[in-house]
Protein backbone atom coordinates (compact mmCIF):
# COMPACT_ATOMS: atom_id res chain seq x y z
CA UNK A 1 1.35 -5.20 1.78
CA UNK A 2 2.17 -3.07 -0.99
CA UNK A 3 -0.15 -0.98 -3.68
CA UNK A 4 0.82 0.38 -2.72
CA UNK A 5 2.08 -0.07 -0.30
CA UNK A 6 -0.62 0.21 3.99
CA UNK A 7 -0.56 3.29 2.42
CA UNK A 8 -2.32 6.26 3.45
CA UNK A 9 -4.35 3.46 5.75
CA UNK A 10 -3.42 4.68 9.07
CA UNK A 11 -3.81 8.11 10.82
CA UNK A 12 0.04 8.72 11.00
CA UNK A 13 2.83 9.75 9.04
CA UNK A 14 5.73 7.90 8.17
CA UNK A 15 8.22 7.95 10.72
CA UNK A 16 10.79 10.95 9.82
CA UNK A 17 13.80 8.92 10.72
CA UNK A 18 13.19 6.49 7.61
CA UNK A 19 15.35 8.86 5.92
CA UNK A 20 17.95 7.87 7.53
CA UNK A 21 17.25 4.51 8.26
CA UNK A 22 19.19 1.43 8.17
CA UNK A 23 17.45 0.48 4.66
CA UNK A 24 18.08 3.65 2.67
CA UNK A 25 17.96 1.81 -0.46
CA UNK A 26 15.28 0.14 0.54
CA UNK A 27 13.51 0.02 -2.88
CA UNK A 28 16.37 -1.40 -4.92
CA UNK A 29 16.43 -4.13 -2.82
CA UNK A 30 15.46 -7.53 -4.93
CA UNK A 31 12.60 -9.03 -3.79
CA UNK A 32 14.06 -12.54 -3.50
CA UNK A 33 16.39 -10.56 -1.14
CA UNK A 34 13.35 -10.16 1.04
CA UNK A 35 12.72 -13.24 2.72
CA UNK A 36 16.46 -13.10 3.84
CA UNK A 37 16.45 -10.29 4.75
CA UNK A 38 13.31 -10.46 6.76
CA UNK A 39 14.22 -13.57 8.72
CA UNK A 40 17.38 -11.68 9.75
CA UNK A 41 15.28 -9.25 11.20
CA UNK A 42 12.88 -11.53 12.68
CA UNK A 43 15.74 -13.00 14.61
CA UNK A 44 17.32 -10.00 16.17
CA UNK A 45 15.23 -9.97 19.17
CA UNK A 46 17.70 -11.96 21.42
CA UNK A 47 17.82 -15.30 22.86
CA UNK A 48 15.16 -13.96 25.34
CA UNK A 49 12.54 -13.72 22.18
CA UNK A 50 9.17 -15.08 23.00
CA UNK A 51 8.83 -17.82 20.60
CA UNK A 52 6.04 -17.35 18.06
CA UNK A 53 3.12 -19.39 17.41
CA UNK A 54 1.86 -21.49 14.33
CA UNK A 55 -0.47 -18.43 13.59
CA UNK A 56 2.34 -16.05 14.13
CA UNK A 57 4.95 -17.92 12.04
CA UNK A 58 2.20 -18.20 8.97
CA UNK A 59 1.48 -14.42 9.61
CA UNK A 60 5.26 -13.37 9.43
CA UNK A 61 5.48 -15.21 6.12
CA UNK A 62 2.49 -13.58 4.49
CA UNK A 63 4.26 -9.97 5.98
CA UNK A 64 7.39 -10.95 4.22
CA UNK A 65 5.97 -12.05 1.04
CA UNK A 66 3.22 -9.20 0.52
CA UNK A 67 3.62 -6.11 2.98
CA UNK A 68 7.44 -5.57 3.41
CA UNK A 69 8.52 -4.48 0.13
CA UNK A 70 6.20 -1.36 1.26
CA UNK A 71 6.30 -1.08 4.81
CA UNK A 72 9.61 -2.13 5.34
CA UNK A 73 10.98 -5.66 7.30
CA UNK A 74 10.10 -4.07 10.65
CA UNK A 75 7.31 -2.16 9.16
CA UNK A 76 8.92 1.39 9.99
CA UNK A 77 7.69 2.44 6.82
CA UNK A 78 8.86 3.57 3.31
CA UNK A 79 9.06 6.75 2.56
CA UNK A 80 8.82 6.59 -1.19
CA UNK A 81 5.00 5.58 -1.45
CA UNK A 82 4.01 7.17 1.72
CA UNK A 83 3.77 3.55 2.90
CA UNK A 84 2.57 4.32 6.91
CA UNK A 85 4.86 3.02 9.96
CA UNK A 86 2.52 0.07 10.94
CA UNK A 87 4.53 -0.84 13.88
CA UNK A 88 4.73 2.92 15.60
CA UNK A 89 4.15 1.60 18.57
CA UNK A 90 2.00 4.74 19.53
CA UNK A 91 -0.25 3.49 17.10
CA UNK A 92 -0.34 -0.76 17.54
CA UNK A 93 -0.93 0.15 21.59
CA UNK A 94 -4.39 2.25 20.25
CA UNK A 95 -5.45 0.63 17.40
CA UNK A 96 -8.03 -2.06 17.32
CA UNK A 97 -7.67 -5.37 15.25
CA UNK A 98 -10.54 -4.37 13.51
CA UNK A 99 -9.52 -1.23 12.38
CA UNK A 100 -5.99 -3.34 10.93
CA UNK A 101 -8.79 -6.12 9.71
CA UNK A 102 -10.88 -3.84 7.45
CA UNK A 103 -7.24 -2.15 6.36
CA UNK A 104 -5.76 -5.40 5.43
CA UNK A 105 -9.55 -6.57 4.11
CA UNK A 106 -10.34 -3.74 1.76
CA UNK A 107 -7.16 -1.61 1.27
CA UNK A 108 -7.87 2.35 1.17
CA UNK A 109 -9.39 3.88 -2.13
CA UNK A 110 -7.55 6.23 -4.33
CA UNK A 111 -4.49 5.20 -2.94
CA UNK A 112 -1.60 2.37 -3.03
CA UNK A 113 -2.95 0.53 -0.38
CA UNK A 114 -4.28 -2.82 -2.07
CA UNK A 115 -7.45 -4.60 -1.52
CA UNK A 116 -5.97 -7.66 0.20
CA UNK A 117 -9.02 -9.85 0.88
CA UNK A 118 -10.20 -12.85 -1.40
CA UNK A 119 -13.63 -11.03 -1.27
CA UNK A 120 -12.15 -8.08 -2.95
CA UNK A 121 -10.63 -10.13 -5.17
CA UNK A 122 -6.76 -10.54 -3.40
CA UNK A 123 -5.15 -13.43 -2.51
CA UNK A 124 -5.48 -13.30 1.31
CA UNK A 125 -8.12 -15.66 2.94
CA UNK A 126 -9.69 -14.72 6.11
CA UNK A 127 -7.23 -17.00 8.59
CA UNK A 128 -4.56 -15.37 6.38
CA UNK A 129 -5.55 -11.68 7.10
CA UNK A 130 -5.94 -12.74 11.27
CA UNK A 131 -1.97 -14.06 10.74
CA UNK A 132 -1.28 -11.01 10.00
CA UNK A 133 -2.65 -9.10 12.18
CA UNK A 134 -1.13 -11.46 14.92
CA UNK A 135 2.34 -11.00 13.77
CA UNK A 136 1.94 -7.17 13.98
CA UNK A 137 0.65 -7.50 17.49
CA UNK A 138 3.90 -9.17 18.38
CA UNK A 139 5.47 -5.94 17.77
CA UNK A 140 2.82 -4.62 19.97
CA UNK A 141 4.53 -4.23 23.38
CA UNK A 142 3.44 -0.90 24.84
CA UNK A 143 1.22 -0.79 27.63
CA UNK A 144 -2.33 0.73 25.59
CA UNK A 145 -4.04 3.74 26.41
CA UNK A 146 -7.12 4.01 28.11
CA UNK A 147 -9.46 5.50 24.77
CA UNK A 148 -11.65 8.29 25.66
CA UNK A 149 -14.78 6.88 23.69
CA UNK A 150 -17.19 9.52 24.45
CA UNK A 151 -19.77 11.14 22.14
CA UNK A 152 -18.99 13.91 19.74
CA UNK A 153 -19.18 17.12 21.47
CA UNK A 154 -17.73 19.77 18.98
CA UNK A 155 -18.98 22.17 16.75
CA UNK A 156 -18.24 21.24 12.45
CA UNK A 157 -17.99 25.06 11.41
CA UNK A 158 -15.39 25.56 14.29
CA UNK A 159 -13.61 22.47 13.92
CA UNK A 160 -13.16 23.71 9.84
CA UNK A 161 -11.14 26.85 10.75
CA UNK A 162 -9.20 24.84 13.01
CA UNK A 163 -8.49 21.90 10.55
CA UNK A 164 -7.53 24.75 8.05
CA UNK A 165 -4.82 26.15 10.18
CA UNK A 166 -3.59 23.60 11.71
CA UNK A 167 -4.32 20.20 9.74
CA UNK A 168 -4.57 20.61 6.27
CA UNK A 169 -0.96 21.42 4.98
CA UNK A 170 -0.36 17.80 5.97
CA UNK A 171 -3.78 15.87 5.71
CA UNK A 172 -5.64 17.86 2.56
CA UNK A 173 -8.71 20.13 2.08
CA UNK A 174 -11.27 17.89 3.53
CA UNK A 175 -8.46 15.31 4.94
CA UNK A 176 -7.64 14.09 1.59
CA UNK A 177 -5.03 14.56 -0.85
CA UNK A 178 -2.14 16.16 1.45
CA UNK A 179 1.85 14.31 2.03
CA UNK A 180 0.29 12.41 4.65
CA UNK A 181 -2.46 10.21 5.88
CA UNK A 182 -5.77 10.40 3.76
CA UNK A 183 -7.74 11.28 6.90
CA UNK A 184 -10.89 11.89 5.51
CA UNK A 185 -11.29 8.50 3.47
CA UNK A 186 -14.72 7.23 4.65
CA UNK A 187 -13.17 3.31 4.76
CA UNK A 188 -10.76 4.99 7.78
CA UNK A 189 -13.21 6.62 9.46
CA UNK A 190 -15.61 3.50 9.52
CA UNK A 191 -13.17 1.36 11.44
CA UNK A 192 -11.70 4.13 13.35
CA UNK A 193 -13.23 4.84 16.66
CA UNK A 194 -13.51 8.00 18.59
CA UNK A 195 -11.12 7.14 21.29
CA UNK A 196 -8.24 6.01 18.74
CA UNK A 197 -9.17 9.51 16.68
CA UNK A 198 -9.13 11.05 19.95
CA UNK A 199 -5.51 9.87 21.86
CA UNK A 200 -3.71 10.21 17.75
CA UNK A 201 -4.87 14.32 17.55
CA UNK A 202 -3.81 14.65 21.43
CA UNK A 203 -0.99 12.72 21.78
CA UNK A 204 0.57 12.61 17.78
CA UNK A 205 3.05 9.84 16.86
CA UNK A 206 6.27 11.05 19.03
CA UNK A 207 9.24 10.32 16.20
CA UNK A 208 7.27 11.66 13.05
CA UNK A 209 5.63 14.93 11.14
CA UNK A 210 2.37 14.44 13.35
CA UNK A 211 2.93 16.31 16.96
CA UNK A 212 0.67 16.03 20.19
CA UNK A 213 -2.12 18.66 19.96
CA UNK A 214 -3.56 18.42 23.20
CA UNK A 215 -1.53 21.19 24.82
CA UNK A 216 -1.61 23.66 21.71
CA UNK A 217 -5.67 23.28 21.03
CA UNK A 218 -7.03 22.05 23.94
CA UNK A 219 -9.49 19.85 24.99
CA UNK A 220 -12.42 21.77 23.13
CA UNK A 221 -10.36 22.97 19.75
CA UNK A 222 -9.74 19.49 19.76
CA UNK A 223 -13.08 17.72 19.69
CA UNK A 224 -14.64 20.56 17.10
CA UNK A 225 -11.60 19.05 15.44
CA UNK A 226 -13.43 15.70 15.45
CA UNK A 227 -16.50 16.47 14.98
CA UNK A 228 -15.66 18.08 11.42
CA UNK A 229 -13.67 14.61 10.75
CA UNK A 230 -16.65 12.69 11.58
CA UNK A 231 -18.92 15.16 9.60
CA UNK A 232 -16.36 13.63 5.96
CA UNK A 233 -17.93 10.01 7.20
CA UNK A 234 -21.46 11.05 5.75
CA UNK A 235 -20.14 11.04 2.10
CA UNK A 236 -20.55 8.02 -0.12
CA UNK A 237 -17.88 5.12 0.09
CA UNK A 238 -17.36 2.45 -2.70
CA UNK A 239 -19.96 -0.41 -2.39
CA UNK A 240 -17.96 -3.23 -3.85
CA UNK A 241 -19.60 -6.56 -4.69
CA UNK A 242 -17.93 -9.52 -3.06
CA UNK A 243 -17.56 -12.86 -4.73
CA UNK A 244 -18.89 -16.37 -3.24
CA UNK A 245 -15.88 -18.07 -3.48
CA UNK A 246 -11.48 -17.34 -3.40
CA UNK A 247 -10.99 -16.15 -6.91
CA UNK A 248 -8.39 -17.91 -8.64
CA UNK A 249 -5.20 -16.08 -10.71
CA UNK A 250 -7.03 -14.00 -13.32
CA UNK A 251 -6.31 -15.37 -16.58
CA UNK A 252 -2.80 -14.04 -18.11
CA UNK A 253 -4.57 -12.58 -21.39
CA UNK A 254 -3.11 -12.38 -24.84
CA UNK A 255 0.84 -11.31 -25.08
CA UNK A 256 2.77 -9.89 -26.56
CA UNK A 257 0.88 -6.68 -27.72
CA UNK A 258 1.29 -6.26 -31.74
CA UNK A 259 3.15 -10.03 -32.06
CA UNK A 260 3.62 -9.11 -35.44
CA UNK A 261 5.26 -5.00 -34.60
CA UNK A 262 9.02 -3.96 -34.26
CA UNK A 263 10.68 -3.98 -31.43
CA UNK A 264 10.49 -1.18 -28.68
CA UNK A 265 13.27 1.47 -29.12
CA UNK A 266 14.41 3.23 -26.00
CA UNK A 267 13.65 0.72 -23.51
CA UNK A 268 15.86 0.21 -20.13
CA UNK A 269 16.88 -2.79 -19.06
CA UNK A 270 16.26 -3.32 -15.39
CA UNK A 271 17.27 -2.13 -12.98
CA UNK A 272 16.69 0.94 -15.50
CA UNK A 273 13.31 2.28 -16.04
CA UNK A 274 11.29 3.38 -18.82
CA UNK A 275 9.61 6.83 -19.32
CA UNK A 276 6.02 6.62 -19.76
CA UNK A 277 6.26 9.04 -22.71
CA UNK A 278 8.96 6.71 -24.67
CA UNK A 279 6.34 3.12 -23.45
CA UNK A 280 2.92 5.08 -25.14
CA UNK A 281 5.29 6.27 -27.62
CA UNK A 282 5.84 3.03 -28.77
CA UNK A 283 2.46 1.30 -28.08
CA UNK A 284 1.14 3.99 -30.76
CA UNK A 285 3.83 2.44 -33.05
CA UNK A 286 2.95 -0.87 -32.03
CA UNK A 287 6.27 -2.11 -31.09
CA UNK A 288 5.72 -5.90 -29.55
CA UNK A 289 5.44 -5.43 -25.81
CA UNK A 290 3.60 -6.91 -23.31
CA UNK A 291 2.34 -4.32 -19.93
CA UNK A 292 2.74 -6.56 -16.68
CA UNK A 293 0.69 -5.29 -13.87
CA UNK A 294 2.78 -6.08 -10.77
CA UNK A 295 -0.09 -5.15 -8.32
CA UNK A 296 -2.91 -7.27 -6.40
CA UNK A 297 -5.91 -8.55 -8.33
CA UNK A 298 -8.02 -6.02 -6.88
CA UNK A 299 -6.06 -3.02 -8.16
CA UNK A 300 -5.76 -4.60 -11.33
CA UNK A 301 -9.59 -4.91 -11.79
CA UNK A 302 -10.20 -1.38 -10.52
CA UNK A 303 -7.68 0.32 -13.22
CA UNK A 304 -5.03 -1.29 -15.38
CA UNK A 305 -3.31 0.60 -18.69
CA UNK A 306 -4.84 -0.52 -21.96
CA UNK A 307 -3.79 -4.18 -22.84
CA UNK A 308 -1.70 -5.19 -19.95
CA UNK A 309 -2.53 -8.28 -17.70
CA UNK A 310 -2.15 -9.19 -14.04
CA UNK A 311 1.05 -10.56 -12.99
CA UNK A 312 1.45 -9.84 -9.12
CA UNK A 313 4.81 -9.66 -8.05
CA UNK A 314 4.39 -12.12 -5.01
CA UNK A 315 3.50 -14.82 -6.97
CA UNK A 316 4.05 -14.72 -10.70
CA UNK A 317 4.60 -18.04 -10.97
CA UNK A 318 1.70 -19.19 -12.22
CA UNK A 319 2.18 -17.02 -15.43
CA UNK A 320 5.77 -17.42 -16.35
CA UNK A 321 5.23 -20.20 -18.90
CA UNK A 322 3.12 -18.34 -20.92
CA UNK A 323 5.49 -15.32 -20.73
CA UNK A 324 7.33 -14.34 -23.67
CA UNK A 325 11.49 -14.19 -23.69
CA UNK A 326 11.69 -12.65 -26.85
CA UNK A 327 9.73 -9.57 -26.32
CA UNK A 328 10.02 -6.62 -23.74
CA UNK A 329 8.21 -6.86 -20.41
CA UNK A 330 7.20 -4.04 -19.22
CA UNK A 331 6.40 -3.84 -14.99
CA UNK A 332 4.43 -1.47 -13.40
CA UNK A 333 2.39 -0.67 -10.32
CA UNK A 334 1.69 2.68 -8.40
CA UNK A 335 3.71 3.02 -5.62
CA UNK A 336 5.53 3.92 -7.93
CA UNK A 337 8.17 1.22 -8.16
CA UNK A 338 8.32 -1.12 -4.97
CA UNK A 339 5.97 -4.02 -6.61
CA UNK A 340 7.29 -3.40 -10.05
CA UNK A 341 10.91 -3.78 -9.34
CA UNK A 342 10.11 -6.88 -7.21
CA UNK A 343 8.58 -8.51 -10.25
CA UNK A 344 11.05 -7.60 -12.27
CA UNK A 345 13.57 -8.89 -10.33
CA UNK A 346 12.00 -12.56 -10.42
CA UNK A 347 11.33 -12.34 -13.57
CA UNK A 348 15.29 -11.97 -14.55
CA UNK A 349 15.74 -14.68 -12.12
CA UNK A 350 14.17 -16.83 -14.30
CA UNK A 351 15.88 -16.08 -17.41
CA UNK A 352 13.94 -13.09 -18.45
CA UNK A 353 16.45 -10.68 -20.25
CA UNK A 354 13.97 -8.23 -21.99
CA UNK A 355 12.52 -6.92 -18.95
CA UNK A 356 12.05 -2.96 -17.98
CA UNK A 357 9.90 -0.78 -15.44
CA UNK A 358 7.69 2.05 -16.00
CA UNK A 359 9.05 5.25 -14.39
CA UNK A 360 6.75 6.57 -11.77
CA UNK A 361 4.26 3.76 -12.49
CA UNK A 362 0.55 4.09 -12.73
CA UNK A 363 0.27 7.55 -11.54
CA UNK A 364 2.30 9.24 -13.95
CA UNK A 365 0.51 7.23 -16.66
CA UNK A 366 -2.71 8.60 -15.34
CA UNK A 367 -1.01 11.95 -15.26
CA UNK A 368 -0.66 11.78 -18.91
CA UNK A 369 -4.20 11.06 -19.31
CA UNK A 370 -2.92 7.84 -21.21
CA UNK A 371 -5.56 5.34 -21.37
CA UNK A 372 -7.18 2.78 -18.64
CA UNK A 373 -9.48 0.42 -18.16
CA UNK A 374 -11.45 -1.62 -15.67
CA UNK A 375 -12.25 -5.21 -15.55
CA UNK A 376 -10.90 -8.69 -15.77
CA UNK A 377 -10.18 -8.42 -19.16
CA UNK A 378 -6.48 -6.95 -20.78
């Protein structure tokens, strides 16, 4: 689950010791190398390994395909696009399915965390999204908490000199826009109860950035704490119109840009990347191109560059044909290279030579103030 990869989705960190983990090249890894890769990890459990269901099997399949290249084959997370470590097992034992259902469903605003759900315009069906969630829950094998669901008790004014001492450096002003976990995104807070808020403030996520704060604020510091948090769930989320029926591939859309231009100069091959300067650069001299967005649907139809059409990088199949070999290909996403590389690596895999990837992706581009769009439509 790229986009982004669950990123900033889940109220904790990315586990520190993914700088050091086994996969420290984790995003030059092809993406036809993932499947492999994943099944190798699937089957390290031992010959004692409970064997996994029909639903279990489908929803390690849909992990492998969509969600590792962000959060990693054991979903430990991936440091690179603050991708969150889905399988702390801190957080599986306290999180609801629900909470990992409207995750999954509607991705998290703002950040690389895609909209997954055929009613947001993904490629996940409903069955597909509860596969998932059961092959997390096989990771699942702490004994869970009892939650503390009480009513807020704290005070907002003393939970906001609190937060600013202790919780912003990492979290943001107003829980968003820190290194870590977009806290105060109204989608989180919506399927986030007050017992899971609760045990991940007192207890933190032992192995990461986020320590236990029950013993340094106490019981009251703590709930003015939450009360603030809940106070950010009052502010207006994204009402999103859902479509009647699965959405098919979006339509590829005229390529190459300018079929008549020169050809780009400056260009990488992959596994080299492409400065966004040199890519608008040549756009404005309208060098033949054409901009392959490597994300979900969804992203795609909330903000794409200028011109370029949807080409996920789980399935681009459906496009290739109508692809062209003898101009340059340019991949991008936003987190900022996971989905981007993976599509470029299929797409040399199927003969593709001309084929680079935008350094830093999206968010650079955005940076720039170089233009975007909305829509369907290239």
């Amino acid at each position: 689950m790229a986009t982004a990869a669950l990123s900033a989705t889940l109220p904790m960190p990315v586990v520190r010791a993914s700088r050091t983990t086994a996969f420290p090249n984790m995003r030059r890894i092809p993406l036809f190398l993932w499947a492999a890769l994943f099944a190798i990890t699937l089957g390290s459990s031992g010959c004692n390994a409970v064997p996994r269901t029909r639903v279990e099997r489908r929803g390690a399949q849909l992990y492998g395909q969509m969600c590792a290249v962000c959060h990693g084959p054991r979903g430990a997370g991936y440091k690179a696009d603050q991708a969150p470590a889905i399988t702390h097992a801190a957080f599986l034992s306290s999180v609801s399915d629900d909470f990992l259902r409207q995750a999954i469903n509607n991705g998290r605003s703002g950040t690389t965390m895609s909209a997954w759900s055929v009613l947001r315009g993904g490629p996940l069906s409903r069955a597909d999204v509860e596969a998932i969630i059961a092959f997390l829950r096989t990771w699942d094998k702490r004994p869970h908490p009892k939650l503390d669901e009480a009513p807020l008790a704290g005070d907002v004014t003393r939970g906001s000199g609190v937060f600013a001492e202790e919780c912003a450096r990492c979290h943001g002003q107003n829980g968003v826009g820190g290194p870590f976990v977009n806290i105060g995104k109204v989608e989180l807070l919506l399927s986030a109860s007050n017992g899971f808020l609760r045990h991940a403030i007192r207890e933190g996520r032992f192995g990461t950035a986020m320590p236990g704060f029950a013993a340094v604020l106490g019981d009251d510091a703590i709930e003015d704490v939450l009360a603030l948090v809940r106070s950010w769930q009052a502010r207006p989320a994204a009402v999103v119109q859902a479509p009647s029926t699965r959405p098919p591939p979006l339509p590829l859309g005229p390529v190459p840009l300018n079929p008549r231009g020169p050809d780009p100069n400056g260009f990488q091959p992959f596994p080299g990347t492409t400065p966004a300067d040199t890519i608008k650069a040549e756009l404005d001299r309208h060098a033949r191109m054409a901009l392959l967005d490597a994300r979900a649907p969804s992203d795609y139809t909330a903000e794409h560059i200028i011109g370029a059409v949807s080409v996920p990088f789980y399935d681009p199949d459906p496009y290739v044909a109508d692809l062209p070999k003898d101009s340059w290909l340019v991949c991008y996403c936003s987190c900022p290279h996971a989905e981007s590389r993976g599509l470029a690596q299929s797409l040399m895999s199927k003969g593709f030579t001309k084929v680079t990837v935008l350094d830093e992706g999206l968010g650079v581009w955005k940076a720039r103030k170089y233009g975007t769009e909305s829509g369907i439509k290239p």
